[in-house]
C-alpha atoms as a PDB file:
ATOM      1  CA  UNK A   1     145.699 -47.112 -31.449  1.00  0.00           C
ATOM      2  CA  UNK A   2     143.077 -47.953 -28.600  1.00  0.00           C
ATOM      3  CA  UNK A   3     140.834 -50.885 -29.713  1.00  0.00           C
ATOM      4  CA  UNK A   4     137.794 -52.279 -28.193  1.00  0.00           C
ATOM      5  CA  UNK A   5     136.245 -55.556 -28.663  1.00  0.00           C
ATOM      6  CA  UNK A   6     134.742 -58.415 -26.869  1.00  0.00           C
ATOM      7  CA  UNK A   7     138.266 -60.557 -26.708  1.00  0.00           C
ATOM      8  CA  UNK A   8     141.038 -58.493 -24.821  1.00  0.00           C
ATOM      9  CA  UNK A   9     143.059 -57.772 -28.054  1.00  0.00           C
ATOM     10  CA  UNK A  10     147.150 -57.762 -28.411  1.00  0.00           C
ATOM     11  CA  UNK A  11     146.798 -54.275 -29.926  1.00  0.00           C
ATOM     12  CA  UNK A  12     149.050 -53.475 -32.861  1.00  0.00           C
ATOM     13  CA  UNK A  13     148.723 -50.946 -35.957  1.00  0.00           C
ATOM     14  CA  UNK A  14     149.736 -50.607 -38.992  1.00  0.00           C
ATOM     15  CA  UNK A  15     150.014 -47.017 -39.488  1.00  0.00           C
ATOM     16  CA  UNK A  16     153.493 -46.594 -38.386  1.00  0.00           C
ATOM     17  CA  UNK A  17     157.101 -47.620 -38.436  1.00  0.00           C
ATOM     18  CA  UNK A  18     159.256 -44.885 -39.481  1.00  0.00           C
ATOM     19  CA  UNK A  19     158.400 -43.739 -42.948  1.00  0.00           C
ATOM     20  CA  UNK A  20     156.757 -46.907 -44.172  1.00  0.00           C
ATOM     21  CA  UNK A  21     153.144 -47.783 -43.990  1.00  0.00           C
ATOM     22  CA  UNK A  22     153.229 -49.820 -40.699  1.00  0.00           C
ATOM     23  CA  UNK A  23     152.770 -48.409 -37.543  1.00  0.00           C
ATOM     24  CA  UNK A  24     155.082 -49.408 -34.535  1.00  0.00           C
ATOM     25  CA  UNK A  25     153.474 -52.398 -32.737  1.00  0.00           C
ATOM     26  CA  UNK A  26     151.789 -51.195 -28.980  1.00  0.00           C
ATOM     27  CA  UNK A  27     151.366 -54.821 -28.079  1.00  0.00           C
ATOM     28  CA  UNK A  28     150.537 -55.011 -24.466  1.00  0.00           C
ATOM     29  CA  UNK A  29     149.288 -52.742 -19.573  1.00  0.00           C
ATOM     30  CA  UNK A  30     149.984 -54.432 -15.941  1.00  0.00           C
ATOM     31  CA  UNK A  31     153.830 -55.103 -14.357  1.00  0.00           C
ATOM     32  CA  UNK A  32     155.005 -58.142 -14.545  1.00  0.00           C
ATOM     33  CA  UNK A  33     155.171 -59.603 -11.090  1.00  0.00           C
ATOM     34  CA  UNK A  34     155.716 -62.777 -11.759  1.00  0.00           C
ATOM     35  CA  UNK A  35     159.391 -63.160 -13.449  1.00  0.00           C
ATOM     36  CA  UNK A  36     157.776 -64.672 -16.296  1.00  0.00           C
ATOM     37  CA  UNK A  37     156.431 -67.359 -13.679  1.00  0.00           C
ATOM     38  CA  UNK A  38     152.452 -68.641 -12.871  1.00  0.00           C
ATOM     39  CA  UNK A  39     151.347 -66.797 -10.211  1.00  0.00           C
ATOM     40  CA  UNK A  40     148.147 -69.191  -9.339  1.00  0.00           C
ATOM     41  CA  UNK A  41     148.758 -71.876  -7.032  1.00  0.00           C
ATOM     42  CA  UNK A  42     149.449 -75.077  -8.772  1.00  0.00           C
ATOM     43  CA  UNK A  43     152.286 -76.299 -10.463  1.00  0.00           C
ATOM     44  CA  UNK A  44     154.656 -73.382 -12.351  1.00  0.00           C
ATOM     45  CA  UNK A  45     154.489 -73.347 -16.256  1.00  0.00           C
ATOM     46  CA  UNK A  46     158.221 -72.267 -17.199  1.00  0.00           C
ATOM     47  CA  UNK A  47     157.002 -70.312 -20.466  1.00  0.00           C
ATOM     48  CA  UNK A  48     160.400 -68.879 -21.029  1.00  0.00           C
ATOM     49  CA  UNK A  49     161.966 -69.085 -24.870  1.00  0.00           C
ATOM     50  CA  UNK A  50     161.557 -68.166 -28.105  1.00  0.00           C
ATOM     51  CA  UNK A  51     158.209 -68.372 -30.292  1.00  0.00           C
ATOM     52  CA  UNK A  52     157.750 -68.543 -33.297  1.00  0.00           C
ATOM     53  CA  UNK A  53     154.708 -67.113 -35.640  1.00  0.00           C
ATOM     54  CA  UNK A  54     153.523 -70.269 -37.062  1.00  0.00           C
ATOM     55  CA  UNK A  55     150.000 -69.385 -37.988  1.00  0.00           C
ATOM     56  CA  UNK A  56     147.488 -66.358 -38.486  1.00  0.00           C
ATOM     57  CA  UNK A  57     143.724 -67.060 -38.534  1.00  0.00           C
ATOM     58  CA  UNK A  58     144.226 -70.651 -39.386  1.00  0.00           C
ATOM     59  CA  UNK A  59     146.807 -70.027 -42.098  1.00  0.00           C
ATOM     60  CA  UNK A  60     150.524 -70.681 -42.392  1.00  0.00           C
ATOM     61  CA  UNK A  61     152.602 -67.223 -42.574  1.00  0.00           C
ATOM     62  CA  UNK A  62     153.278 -65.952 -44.868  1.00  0.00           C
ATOM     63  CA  UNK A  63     149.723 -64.542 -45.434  1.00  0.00           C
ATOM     64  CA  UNK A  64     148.003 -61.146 -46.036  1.00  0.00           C
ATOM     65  CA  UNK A  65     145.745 -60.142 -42.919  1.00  0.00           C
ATOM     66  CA  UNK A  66     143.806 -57.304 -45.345  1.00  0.00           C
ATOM     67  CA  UNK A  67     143.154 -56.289 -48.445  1.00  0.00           C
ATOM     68  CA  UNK A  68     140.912 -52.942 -49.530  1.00  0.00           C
ATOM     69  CA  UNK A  69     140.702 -49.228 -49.226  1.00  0.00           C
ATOM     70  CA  UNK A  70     142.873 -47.505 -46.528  1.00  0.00           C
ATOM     71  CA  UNK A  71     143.325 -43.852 -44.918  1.00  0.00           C
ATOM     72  CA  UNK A  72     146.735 -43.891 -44.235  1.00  0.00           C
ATOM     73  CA  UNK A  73     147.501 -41.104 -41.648  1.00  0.00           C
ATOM     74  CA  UNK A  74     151.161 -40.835 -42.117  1.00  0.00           C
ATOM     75  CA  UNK A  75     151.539 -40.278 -46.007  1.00  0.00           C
ATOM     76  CA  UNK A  76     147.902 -38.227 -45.691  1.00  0.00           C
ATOM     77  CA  UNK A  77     146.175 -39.825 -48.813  1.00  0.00           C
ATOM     78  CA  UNK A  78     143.858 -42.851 -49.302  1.00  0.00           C
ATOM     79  CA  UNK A  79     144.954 -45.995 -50.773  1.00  0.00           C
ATOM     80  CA  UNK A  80     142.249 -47.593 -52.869  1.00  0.00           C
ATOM     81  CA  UNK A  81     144.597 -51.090 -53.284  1.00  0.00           C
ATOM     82  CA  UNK A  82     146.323 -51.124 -49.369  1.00  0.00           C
ATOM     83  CA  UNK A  83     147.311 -55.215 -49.095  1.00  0.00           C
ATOM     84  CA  UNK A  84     149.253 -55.764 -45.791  1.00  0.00           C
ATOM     85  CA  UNK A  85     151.066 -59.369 -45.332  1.00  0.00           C
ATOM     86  CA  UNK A  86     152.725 -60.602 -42.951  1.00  0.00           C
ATOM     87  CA  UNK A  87     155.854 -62.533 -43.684  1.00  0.00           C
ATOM     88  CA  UNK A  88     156.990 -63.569 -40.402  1.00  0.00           C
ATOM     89  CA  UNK A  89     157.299 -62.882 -36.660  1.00  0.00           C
ATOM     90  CA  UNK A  90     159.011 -64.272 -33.486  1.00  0.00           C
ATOM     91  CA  UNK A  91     158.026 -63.315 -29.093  1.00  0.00           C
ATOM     92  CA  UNK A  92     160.611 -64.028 -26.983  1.00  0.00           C
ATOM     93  CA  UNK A  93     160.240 -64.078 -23.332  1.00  0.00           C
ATOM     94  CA  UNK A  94     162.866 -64.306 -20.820  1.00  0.00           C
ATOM     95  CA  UNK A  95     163.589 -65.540 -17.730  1.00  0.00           C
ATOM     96  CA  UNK A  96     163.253 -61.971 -15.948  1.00  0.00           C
ATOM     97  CA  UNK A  97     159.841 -61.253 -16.929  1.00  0.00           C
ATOM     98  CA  UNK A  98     160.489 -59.265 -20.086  1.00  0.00           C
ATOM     99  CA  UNK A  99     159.066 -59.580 -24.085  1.00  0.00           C
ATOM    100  CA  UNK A 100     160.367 -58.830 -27.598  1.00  0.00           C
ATOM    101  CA  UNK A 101     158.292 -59.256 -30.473  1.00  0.00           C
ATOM    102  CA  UNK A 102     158.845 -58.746 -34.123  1.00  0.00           C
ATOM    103  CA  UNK A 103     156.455 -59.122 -37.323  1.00  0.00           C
ATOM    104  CA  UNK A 104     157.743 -58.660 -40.202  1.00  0.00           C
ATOM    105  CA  UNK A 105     155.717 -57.334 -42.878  1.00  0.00           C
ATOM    106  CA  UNK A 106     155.009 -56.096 -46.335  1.00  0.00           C
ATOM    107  CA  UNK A 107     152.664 -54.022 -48.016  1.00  0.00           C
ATOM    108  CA  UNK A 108     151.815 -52.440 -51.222  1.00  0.00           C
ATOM    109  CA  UNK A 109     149.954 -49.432 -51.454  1.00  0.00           C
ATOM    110  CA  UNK A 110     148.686 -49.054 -54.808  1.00  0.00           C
ATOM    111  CA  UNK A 111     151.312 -51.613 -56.475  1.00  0.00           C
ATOM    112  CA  UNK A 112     154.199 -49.653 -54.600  1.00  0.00           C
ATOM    113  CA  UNK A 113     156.041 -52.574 -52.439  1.00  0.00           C
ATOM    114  CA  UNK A 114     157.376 -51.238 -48.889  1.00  0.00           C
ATOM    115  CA  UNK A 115     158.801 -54.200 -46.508  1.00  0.00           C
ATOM    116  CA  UNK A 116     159.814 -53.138 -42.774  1.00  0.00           C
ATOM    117  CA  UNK A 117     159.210 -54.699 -39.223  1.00  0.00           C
ATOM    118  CA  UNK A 118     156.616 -54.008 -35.993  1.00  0.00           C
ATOM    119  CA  UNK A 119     158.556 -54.219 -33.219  1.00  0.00           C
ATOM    120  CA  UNK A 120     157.394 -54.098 -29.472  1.00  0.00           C
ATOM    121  CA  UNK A 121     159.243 -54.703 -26.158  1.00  0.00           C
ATOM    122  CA  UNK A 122     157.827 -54.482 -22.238  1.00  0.00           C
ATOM    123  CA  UNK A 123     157.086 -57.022 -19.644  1.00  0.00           C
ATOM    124  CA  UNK A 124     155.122 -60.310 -19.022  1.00  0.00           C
ATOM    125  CA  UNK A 125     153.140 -62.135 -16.678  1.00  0.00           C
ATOM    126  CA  UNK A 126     151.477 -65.446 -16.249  1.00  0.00           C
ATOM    127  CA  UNK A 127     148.471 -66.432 -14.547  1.00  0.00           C
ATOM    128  CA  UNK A 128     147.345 -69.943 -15.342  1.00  0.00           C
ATOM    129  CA  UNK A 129     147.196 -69.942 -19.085  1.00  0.00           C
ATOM    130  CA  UNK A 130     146.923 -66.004 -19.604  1.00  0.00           C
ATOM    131  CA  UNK A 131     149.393 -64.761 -20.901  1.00  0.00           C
ATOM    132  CA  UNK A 132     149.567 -60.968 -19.961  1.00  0.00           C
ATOM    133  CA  UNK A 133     151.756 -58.819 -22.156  1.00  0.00           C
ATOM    134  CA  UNK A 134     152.726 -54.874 -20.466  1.00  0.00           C
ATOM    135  CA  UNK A 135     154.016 -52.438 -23.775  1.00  0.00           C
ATOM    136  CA  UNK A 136     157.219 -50.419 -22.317  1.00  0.00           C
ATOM    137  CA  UNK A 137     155.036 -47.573 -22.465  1.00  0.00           C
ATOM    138  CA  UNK A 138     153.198 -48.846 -19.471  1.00  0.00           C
ATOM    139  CA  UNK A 139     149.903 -47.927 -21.195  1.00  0.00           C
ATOM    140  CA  UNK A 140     148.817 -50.997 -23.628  1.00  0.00           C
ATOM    141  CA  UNK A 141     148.461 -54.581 -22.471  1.00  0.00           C
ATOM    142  CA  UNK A 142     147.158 -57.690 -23.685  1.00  0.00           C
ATOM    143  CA  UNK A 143     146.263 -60.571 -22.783  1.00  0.00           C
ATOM    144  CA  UNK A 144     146.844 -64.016 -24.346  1.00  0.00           C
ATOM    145  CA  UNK A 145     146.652 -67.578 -24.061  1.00  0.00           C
ATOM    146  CA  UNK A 146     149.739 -69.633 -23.712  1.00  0.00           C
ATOM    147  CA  UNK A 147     149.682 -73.191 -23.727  1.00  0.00           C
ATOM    148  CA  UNK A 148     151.687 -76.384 -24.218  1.00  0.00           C
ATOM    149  CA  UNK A 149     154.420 -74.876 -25.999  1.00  0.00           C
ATOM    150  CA  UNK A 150     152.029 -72.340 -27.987  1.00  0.00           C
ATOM    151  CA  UNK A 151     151.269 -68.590 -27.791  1.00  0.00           C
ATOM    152  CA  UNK A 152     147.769 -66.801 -29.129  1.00  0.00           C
ATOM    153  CA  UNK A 153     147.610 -62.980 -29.234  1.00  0.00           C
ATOM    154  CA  UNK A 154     144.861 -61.582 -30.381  1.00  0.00           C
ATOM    155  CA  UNK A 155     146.188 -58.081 -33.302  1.00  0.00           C
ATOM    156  CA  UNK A 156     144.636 -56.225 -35.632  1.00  0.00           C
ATOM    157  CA  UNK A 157     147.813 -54.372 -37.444  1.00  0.00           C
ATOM    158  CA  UNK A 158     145.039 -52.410 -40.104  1.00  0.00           C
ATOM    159  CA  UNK A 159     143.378 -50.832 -37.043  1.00  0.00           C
ATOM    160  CA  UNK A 160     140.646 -49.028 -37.790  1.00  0.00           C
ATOM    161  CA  UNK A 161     139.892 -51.038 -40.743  1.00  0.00           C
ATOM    162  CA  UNK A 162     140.729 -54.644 -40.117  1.00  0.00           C
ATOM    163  CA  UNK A 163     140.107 -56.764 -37.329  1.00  0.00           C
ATOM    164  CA  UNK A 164     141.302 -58.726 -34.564  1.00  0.00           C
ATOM    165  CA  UNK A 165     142.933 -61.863 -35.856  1.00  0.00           C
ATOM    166  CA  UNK A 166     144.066 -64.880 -33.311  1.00  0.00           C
ATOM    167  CA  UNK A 167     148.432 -65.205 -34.326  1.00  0.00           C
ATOM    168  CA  UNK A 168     149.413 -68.123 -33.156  1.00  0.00           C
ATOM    169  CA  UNK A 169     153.541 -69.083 -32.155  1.00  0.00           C
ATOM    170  CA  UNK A 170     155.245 -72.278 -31.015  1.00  0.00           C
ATOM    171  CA  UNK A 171     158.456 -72.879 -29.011  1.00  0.00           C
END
């Protein structure tokens, strides 16, 4: 699930969630320090509250983020038709310095129709407008840009095979 690129990437898969063909979202690596406050000197952005996914690579959810061939680990075959949309999605984060995110998704795999969520929980920071995102597992971060009401992580949920896209959520 480790992804490199030139951006610092809210890293997500879609190669897991249960028995479906999304994976379980690893969104974010760093404590949060900050309660969910800026740490910089300067005034304090109160970024608490609900988001929600408004837009992915310019367009209005829902909207597919890939279409094409696809290995998919967990059911061991290749998909030669593998579309992946996402429908929806919220981040929440609270007053204590914690996240929940949810996408909601669904995907055919060869004209077969599976629906089912990414979820991903852990804890935030913010330094100016960076927005860094800690995955419970302590392992995965990300960092985004939040700003004036509005959230951009950086996911690819088709990794190997897709790519980053910019997902975009307003209070």
């Amino acid at each position: 699930m480790t992804h490199t690129s030139s951006r610092t990437p809210w890293r997500a898969s879609i190669t897991r969630v249960a028995a479906i063909a999304l994976a379980a979202a690893a969104l974010t690596t760093a404590a949060a320090c900050g309660g969910g406050k800026d740490s910089t000197t300067g005034p304090v952005q109160d970024v608490a509250g609900m988001y929600t996914l408004q837009r992915i690579e310019g367009a209005a959810v829902p909207t597919q983020v890939y279409r094409g061939q696809y290995y998919h680990v967990d059911d061991g075959r290749m998909y030669q038709d593998f579309r992946a949309t996402i429908t929806d999605g919220w981040l929440e984060l609270d007053d204590s310095g914690a996240y929940f995110s949810v996408l909601n998704y669904r995907v055919l795999k060869d004209g077969i129709e599976e629906n089912g969520e990414l979820d991903a929980l852990g804890t935030y920071e913010v330094k100016g407008d960076q927005l860094i995102l800690t995955n419970e597992n302590g392992e995965d971060q990300s960092i985004g840009k939040i700003q004036n009401g509005s959230v951009t992580l950086y996911t690819n949920v088709v990794a190997p095979q897709g790519k980053e896209k910019p997902y975009v959520y307003t209070k």
